[in-house]
PDB file of N, CA and C in Angstrom:
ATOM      1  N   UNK A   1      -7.044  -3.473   1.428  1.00  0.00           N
ATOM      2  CA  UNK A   1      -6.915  -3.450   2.870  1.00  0.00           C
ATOM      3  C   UNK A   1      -5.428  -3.511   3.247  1.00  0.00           C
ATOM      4  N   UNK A   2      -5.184  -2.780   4.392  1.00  0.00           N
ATOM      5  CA  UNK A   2      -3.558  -2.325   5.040  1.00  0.00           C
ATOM      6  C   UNK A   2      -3.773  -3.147   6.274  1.00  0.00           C
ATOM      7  N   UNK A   3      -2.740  -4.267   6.677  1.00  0.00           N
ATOM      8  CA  UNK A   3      -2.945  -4.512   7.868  1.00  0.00           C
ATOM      9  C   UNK A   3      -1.811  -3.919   8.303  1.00  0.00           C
ATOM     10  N   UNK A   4      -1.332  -3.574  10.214  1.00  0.00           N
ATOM     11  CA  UNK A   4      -0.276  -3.227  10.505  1.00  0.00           C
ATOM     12  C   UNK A   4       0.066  -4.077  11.628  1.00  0.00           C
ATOM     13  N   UNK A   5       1.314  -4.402  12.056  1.00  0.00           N
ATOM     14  CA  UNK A   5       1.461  -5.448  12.574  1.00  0.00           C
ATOM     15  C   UNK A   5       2.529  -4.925  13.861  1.00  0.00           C
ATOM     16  N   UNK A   6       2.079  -4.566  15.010  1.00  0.00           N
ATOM     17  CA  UNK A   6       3.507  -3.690  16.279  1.00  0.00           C
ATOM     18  C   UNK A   6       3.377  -3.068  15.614  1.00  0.00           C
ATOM     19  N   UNK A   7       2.704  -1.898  15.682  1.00  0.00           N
ATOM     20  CA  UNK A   7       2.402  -0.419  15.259  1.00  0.00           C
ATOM     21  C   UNK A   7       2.470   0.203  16.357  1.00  0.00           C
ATOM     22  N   UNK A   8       3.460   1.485  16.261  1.00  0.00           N
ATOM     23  CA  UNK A   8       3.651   2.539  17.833  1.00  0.00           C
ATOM     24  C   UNK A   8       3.330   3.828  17.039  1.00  0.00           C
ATOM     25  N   UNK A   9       3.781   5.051  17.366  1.00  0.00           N
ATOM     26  CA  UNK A   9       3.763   6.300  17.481  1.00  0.00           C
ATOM     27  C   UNK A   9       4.218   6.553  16.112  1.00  0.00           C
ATOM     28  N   UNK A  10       5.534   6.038  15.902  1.00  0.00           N
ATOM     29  CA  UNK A  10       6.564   6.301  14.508  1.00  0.00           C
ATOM     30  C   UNK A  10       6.543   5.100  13.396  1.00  0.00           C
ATOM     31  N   UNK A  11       5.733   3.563  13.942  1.00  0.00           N
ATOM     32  CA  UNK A  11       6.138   2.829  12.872  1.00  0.00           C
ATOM     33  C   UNK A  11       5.624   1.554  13.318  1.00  0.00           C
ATOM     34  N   UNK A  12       5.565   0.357  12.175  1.00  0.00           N
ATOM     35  CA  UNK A  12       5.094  -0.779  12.081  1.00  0.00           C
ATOM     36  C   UNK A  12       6.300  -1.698  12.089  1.00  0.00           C
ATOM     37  N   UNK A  13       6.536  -3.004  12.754  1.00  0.00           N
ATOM     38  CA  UNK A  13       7.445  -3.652  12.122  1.00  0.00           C
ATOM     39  C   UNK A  13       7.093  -4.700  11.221  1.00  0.00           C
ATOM     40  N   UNK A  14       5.373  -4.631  10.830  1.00  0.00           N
ATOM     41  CA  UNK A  14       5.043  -5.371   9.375  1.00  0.00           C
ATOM     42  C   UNK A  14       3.672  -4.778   9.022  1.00  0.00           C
ATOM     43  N   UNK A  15       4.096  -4.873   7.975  1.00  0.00           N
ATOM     44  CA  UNK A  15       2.675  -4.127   7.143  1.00  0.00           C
ATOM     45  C   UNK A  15       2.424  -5.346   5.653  1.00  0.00           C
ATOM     46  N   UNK A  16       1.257  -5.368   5.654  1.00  0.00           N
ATOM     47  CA  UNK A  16       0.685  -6.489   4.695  1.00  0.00           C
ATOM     48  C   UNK A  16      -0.001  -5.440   4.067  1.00  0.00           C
ATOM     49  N   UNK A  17      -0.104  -5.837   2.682  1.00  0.00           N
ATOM     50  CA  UNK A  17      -0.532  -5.194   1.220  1.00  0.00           C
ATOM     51  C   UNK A  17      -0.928  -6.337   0.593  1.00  0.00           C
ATOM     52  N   UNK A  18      -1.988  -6.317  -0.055  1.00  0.00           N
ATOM     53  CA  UNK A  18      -2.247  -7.386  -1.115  1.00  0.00           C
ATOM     54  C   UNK A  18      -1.905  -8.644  -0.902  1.00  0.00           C
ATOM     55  N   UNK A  19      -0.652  -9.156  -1.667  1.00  0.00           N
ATOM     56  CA  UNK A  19      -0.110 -10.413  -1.076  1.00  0.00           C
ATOM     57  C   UNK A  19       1.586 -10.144  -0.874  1.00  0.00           C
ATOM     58  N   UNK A  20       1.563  -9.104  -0.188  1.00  0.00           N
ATOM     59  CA  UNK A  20       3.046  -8.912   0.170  1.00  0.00           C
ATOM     60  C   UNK A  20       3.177  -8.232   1.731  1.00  0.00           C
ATOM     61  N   UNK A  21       3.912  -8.735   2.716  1.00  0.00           N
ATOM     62  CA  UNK A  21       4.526  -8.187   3.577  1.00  0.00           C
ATOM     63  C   UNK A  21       5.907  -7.950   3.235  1.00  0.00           C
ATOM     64  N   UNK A  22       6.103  -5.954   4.243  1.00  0.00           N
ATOM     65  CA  UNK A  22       7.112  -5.504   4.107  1.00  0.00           C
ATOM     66  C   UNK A  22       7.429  -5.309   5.765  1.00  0.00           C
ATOM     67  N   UNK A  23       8.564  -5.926   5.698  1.00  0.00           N
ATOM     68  CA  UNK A  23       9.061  -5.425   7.240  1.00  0.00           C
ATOM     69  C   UNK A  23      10.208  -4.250   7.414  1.00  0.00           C
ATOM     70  N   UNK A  24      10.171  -3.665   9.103  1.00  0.00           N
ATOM     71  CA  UNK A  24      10.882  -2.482   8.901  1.00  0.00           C
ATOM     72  C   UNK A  24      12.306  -3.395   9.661  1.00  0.00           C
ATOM     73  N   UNK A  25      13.141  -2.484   9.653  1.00  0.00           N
ATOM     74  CA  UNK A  25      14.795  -3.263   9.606  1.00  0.00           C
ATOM     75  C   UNK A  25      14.640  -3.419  11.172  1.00  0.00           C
ATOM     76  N   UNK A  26      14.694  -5.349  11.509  1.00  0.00           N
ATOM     77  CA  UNK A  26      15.175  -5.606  12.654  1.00  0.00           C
ATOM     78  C   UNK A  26      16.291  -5.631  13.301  1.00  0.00           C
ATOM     79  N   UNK A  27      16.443  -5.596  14.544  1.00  0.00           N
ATOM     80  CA  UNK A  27      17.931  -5.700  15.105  1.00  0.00           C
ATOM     81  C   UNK A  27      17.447  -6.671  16.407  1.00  0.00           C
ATOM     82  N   UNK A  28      18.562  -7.451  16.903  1.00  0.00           N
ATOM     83  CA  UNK A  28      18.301  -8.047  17.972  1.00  0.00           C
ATOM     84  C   UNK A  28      18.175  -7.614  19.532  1.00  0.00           C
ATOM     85  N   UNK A  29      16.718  -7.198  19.436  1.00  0.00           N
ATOM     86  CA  UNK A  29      16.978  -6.731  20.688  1.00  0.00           C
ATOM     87  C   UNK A  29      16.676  -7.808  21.847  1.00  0.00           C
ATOM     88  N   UNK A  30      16.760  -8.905  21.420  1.00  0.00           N
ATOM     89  CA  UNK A  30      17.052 -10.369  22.160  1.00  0.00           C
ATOM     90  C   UNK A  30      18.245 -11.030  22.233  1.00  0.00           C
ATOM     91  N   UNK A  31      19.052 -10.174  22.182  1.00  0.00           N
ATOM     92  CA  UNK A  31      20.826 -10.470  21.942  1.00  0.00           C
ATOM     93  C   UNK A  31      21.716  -8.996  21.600  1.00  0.00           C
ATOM     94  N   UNK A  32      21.219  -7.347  22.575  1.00  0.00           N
ATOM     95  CA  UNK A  32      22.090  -6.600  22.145  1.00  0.00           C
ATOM     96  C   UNK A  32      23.293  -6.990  22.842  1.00  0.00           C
ATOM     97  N   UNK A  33      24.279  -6.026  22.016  1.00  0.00           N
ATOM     98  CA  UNK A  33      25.983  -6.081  22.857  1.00  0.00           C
ATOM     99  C   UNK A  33      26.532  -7.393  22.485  1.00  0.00           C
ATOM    100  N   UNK A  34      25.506  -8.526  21.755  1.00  0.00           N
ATOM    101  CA  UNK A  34      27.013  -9.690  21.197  1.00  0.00           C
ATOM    102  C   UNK A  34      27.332  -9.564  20.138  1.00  0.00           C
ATOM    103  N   UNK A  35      27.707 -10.624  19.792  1.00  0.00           N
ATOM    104  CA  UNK A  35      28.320 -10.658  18.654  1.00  0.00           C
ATOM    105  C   UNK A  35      27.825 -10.517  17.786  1.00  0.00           C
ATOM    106  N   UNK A  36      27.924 -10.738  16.367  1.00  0.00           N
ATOM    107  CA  UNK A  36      27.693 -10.392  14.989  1.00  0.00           C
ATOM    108  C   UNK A  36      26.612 -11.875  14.707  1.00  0.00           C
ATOM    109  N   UNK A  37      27.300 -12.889  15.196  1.00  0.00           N
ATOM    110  CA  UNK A  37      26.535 -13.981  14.713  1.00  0.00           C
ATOM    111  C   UNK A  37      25.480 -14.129  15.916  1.00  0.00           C
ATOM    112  N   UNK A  38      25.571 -14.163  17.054  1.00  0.00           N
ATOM    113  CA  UNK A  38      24.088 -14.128  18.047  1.00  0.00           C
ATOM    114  C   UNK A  38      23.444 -12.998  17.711  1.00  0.00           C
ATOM    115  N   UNK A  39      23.827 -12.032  17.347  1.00  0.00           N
ATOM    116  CA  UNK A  39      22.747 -10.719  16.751  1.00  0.00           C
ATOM    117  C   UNK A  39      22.260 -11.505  15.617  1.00  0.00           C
ATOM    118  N   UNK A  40      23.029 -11.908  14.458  1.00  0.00           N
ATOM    119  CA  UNK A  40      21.766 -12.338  13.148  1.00  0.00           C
ATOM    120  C   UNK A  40      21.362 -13.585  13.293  1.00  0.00           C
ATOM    121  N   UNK A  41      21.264 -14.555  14.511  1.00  0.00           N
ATOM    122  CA  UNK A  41      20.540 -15.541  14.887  1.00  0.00           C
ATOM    123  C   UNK A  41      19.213 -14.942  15.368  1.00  0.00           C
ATOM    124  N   UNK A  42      19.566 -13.879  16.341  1.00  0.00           N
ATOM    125  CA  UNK A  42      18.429 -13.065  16.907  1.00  0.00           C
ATOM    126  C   UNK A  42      17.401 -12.293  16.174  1.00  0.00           C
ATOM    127  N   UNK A  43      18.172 -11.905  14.551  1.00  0.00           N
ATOM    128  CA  UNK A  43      17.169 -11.110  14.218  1.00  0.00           C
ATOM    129  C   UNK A  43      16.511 -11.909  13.026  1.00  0.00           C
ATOM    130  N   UNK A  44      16.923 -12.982  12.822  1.00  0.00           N
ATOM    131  CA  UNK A  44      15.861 -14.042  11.695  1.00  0.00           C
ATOM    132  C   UNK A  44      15.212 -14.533  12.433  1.00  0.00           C
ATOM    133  N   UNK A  45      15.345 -14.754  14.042  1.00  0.00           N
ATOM    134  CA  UNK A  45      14.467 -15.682  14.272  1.00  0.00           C
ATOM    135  C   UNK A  45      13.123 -14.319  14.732  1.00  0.00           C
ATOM    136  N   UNK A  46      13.019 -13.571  14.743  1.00  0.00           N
ATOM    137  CA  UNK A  46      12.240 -12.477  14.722  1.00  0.00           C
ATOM    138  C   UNK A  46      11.922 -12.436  13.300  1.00  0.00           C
ATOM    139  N   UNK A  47      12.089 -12.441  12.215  1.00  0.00           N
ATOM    140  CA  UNK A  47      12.062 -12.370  10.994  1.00  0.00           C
ATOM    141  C   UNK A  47      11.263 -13.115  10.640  1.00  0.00           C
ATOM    142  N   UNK A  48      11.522 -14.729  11.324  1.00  0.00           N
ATOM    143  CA  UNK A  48      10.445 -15.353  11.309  1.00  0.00           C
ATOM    144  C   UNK A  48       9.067 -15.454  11.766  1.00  0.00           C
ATOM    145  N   UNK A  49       9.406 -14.985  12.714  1.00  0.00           N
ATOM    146  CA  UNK A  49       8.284 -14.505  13.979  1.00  0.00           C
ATOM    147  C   UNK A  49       7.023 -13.693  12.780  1.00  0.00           C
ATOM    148  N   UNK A  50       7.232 -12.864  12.508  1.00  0.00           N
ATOM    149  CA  UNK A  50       6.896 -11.404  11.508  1.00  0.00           C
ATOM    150  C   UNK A  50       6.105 -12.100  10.544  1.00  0.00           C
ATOM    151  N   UNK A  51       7.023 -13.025   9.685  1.00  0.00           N
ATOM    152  CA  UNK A  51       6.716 -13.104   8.465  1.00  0.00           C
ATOM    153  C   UNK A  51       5.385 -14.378   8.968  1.00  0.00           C
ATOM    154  N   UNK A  52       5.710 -14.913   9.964  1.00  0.00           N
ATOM    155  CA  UNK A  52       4.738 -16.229  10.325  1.00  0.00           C
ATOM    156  C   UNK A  52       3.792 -15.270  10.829  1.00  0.00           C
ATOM    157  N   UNK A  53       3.585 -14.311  11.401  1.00  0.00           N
ATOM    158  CA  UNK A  53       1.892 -13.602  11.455  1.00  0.00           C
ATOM    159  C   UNK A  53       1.112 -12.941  10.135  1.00  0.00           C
ATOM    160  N   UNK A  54       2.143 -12.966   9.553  1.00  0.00           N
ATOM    161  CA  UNK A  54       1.988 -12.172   8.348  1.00  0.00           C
ATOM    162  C   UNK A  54       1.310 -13.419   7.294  1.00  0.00           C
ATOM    163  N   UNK A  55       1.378 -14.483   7.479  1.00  0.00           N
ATOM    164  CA  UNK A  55       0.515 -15.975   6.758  1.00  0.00           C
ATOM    165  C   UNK A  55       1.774 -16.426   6.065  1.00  0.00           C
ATOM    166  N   UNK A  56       2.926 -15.748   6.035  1.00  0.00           N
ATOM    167  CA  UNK A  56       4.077 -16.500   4.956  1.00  0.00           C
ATOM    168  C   UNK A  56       5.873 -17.317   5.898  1.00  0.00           C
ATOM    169  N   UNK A  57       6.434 -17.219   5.156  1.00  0.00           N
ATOM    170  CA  UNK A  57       7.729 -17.922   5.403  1.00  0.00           C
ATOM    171  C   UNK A  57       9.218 -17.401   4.972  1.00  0.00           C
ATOM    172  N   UNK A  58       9.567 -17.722   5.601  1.00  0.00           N
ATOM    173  CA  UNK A  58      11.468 -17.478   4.540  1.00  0.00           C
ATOM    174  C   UNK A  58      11.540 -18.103   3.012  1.00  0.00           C
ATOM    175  N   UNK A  59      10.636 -18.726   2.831  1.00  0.00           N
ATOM    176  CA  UNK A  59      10.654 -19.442   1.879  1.00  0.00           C
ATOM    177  C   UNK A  59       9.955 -18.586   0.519  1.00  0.00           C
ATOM    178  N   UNK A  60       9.643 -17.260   0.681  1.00  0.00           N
ATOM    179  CA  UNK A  60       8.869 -16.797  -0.271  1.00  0.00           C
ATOM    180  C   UNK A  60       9.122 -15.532  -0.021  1.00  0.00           C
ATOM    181  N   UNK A  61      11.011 -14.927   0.267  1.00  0.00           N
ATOM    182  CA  UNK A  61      11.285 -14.063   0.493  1.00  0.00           C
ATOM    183  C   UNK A  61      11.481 -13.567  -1.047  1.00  0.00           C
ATOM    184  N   UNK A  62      11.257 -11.982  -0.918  1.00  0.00           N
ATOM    185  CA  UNK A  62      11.446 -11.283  -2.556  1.00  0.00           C
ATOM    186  C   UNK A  62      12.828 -10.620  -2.382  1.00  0.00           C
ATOM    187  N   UNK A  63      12.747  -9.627  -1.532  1.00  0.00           N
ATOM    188  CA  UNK A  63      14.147  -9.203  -1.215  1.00  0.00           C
ATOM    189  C   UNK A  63      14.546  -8.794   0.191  1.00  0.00           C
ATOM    190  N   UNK A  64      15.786  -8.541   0.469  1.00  0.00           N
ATOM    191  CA  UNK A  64      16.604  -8.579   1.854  1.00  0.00           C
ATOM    192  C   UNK A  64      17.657  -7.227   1.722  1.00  0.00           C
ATOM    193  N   UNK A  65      17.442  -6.176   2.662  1.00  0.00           N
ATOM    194  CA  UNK A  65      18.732  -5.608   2.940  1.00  0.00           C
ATOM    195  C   UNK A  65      19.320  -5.788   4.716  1.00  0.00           C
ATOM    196  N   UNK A  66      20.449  -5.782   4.009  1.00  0.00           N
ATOM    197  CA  UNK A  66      21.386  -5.750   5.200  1.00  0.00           C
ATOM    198  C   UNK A  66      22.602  -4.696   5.822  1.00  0.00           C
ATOM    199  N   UNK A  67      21.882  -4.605   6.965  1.00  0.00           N
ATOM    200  CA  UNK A  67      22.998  -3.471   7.571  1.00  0.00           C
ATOM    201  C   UNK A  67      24.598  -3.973   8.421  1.00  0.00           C
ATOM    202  N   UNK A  68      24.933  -3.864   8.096  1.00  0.00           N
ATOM    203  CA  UNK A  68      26.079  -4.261   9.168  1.00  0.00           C
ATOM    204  C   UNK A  68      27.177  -2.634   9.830  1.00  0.00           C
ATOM    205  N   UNK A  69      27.946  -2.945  11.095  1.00  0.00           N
ATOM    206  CA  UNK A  69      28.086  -1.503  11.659  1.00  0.00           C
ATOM    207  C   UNK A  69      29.485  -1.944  11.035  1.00  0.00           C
ATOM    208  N   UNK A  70      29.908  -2.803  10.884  1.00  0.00           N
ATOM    209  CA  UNK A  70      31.682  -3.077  10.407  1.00  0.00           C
ATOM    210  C   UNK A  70      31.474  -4.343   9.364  1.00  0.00           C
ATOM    211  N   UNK A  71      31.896  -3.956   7.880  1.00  0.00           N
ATOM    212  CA  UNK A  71      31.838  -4.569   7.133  1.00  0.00           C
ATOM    213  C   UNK A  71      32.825  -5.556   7.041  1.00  0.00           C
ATOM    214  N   UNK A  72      33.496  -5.801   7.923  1.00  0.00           N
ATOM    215  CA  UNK A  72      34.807  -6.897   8.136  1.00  0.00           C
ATOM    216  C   UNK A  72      33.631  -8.014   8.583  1.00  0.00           C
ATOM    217  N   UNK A  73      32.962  -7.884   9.268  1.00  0.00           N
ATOM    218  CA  UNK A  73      31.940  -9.330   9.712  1.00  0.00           C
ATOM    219  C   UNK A  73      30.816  -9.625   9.002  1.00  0.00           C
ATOM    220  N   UNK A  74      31.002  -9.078   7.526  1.00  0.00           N
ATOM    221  CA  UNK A  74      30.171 -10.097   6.286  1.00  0.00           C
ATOM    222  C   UNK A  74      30.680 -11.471   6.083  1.00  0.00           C
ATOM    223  N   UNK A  75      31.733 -12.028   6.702  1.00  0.00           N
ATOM    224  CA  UNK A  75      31.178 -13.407   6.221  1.00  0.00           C
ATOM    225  C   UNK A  75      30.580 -14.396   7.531  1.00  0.00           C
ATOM    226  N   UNK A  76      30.983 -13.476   9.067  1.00  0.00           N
ATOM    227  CA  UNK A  76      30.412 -13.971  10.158  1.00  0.00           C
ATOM    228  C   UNK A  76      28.713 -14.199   9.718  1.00  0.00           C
ATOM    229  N   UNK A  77      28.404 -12.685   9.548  1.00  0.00           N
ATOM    230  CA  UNK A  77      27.270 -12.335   9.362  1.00  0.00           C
ATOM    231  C   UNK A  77      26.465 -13.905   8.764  1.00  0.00           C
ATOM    232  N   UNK A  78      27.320 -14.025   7.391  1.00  0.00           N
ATOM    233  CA  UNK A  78      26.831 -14.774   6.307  1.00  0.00           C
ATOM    234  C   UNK A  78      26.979 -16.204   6.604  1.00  0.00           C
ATOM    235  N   UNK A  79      27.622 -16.364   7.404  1.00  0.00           N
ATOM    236  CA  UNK A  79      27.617 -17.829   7.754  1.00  0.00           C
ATOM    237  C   UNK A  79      26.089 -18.173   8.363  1.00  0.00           C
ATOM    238  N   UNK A  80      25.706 -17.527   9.131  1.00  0.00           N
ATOM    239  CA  UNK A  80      24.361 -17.707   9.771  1.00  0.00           C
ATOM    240  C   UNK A  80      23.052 -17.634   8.397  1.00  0.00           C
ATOM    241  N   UNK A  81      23.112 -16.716   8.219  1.00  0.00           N
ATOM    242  CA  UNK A  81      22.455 -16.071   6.568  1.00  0.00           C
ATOM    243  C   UNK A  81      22.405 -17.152   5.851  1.00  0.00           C
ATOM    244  N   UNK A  82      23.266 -17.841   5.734  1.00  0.00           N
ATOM    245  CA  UNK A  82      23.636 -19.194   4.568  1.00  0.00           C
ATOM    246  C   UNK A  82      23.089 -20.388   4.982  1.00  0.00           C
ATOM    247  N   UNK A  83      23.097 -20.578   6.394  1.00  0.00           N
ATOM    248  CA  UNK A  83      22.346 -21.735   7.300  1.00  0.00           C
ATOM    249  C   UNK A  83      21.140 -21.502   7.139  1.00  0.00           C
ATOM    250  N   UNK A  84      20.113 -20.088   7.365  1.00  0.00           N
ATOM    251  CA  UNK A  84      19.091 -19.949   7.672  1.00  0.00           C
ATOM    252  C   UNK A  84      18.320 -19.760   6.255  1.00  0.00           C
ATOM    253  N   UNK A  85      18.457 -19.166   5.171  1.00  0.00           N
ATOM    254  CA  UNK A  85      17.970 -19.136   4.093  1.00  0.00           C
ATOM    255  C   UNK A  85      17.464 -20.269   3.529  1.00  0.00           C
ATOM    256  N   UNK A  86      16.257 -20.176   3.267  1.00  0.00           N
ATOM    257  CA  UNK A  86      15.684 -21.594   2.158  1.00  0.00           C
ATOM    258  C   UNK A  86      15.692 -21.939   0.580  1.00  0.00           C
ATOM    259  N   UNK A  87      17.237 -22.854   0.679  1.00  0.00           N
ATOM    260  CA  UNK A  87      17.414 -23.725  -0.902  1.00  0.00           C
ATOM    261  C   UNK A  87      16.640 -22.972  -1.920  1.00  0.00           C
ATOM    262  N   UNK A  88      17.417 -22.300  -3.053  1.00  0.00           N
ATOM    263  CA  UNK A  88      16.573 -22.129  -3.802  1.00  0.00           C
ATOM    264  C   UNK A  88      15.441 -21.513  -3.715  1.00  0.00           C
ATOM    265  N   UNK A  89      15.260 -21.000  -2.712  1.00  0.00           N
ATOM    266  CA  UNK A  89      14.474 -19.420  -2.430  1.00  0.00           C
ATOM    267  C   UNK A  89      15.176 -18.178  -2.222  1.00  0.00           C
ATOM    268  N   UNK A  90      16.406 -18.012  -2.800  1.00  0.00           N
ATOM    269  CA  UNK A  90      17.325 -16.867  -2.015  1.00  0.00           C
ATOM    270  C   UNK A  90      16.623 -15.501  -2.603  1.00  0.00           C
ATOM    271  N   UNK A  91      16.670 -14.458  -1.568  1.00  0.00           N
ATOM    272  CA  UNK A  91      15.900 -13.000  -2.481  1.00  0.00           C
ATOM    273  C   UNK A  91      17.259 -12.442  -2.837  1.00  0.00           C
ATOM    274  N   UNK A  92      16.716 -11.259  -3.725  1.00  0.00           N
ATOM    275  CA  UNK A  92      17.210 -10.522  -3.955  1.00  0.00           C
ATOM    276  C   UNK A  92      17.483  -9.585  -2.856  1.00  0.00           C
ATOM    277  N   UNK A  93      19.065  -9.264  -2.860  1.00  0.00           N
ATOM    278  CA  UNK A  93      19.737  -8.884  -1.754  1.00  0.00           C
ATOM    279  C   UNK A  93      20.989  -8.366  -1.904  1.00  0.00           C
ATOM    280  N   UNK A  94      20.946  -6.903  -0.680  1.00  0.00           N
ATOM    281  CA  UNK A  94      21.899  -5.525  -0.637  1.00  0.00           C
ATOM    282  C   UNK A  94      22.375  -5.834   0.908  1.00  0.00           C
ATOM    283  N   UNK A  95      23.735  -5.791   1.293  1.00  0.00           N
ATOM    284  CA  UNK A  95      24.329  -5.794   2.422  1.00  0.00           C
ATOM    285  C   UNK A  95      25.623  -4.216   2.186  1.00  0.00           C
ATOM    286  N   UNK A  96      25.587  -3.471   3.176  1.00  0.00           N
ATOM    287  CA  UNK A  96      25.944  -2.350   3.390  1.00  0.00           C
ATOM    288  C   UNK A  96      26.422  -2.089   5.023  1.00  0.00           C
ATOM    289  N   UNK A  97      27.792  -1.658   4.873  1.00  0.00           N
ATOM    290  CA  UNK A  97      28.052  -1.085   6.089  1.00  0.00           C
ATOM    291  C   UNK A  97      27.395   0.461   6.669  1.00  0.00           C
ATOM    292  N   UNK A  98      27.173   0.609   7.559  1.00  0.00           N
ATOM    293  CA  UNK A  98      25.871   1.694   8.210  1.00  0.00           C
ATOM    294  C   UNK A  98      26.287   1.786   9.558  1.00  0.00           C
ATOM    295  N   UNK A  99      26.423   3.366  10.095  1.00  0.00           N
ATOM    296  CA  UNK A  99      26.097   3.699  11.739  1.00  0.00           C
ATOM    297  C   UNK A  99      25.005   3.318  11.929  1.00  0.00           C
ATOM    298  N   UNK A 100      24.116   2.327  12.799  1.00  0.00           N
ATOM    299  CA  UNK A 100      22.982   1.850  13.233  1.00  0.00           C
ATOM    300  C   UNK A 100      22.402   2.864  14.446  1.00  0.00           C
ATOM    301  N   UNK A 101      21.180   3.433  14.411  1.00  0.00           N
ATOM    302  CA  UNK A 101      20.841   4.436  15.310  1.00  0.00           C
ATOM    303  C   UNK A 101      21.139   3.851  16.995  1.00  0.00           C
ATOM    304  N   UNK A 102      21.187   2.702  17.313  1.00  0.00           N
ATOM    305  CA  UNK A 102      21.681   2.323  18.804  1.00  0.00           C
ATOM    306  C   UNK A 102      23.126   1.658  18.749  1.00  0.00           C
ATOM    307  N   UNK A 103      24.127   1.710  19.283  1.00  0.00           N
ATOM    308  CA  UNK A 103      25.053   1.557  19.448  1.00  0.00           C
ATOM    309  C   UNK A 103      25.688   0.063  19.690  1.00  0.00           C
ATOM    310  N   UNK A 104      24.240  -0.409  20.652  1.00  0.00           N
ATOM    311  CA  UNK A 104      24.367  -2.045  21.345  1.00  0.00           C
ATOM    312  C   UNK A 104      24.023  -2.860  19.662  1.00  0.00           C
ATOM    313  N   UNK A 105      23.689  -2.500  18.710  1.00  0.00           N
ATOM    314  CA  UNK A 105      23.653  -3.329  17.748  1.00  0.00           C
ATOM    315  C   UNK A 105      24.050  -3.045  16.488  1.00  0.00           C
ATOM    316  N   UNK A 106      24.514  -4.471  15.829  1.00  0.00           N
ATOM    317  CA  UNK A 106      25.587  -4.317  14.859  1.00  0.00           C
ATOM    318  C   UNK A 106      25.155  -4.757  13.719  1.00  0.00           C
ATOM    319  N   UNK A 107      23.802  -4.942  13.795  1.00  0.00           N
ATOM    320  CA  UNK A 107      23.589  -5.887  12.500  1.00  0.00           C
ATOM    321  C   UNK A 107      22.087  -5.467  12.253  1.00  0.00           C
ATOM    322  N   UNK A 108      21.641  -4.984  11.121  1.00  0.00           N
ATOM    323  CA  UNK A 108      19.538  -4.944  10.938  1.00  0.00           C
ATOM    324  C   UNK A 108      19.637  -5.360   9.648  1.00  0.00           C
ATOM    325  N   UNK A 109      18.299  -5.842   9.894  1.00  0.00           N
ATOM    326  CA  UNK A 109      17.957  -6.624   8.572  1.00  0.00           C
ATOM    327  C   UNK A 109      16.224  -6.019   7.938  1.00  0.00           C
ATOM    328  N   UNK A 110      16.529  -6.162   6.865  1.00  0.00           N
ATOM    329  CA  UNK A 110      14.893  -5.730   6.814  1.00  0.00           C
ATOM    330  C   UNK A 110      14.586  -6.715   5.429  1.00  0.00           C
ATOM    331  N   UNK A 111      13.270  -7.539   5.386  1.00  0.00           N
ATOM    332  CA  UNK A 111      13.095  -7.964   4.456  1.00  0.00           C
ATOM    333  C   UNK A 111      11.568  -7.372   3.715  1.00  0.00           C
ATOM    334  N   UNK A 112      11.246  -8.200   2.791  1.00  0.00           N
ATOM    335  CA  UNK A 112      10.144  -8.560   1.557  1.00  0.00           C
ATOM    336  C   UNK A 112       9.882  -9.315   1.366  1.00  0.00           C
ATOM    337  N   UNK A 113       8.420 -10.167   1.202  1.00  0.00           N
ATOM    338  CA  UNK A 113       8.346 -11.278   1.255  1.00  0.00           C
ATOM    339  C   UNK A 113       6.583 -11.179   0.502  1.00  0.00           C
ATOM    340  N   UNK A 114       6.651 -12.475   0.108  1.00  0.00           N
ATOM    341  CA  UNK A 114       5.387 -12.772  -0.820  1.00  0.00           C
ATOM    342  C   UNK A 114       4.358 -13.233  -0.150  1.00  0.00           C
ATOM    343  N   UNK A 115       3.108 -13.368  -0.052  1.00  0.00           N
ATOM    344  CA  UNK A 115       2.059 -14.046   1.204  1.00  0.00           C
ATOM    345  C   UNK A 115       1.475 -14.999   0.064  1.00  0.00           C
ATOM    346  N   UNK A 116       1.546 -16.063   0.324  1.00  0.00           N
ATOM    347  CA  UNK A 116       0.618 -17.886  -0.632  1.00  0.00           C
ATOM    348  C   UNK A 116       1.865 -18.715  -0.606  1.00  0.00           C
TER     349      UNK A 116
END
């Protein structure tokens, strides 16, 4: 069984398989146009949002990519990233500078995550 989770025309922003949710790359659209660090406050706490309908947690993440539009604000980025991640659960994880298809945002994230 496929569940889909905010499913439109072009896409899901979570889809459950077996015992894995995959999410598609968030951006804050609860904080476009700021900064680097209120954008990736904005888009974990959506992350969380996702992964908590999905039956799981940050805590049972598999892997993480990261977009950023200017790779000079990886360690802004990461300061938040470093707060929010759970001890000894860190996934496996790609951060990459990227033109982001909207302009107002600077930062998407997309994760993987385990469901139990």
């Amino acid at each position: 069984m496929i569940q889909r989770i905010d499913t439109n025309q072009r896409m899901s922003q979570a889809v459950v398989h077996g015992d894995t949710v995959y999410l598609a790359g968030q951006v804050a659209f609860g904080a476009p146009g700021t900064s680097v660090t209120e954008q990736t406050k904005d888009v974990l706490q959506r992350i969380d949002g996702y992964l908590a309908q999905s039956g799981t947690n940050k805590s049972n993440l598999l892997s993480a990519t990261i977009w950023l539009t200017d790779i000079a604000t990886f360690d802004e980025m990461n300061a938040v990233w470093d707060a929010w991640v759970s001890p000894g659960n860190q996934p496996a994880r790609a951060c990459v500078e990227s033109t982001l298809a909207m302009p107002q945002f600077t930062v998407e994230i997309s994760v993987t995550a385990a469901i139990g």
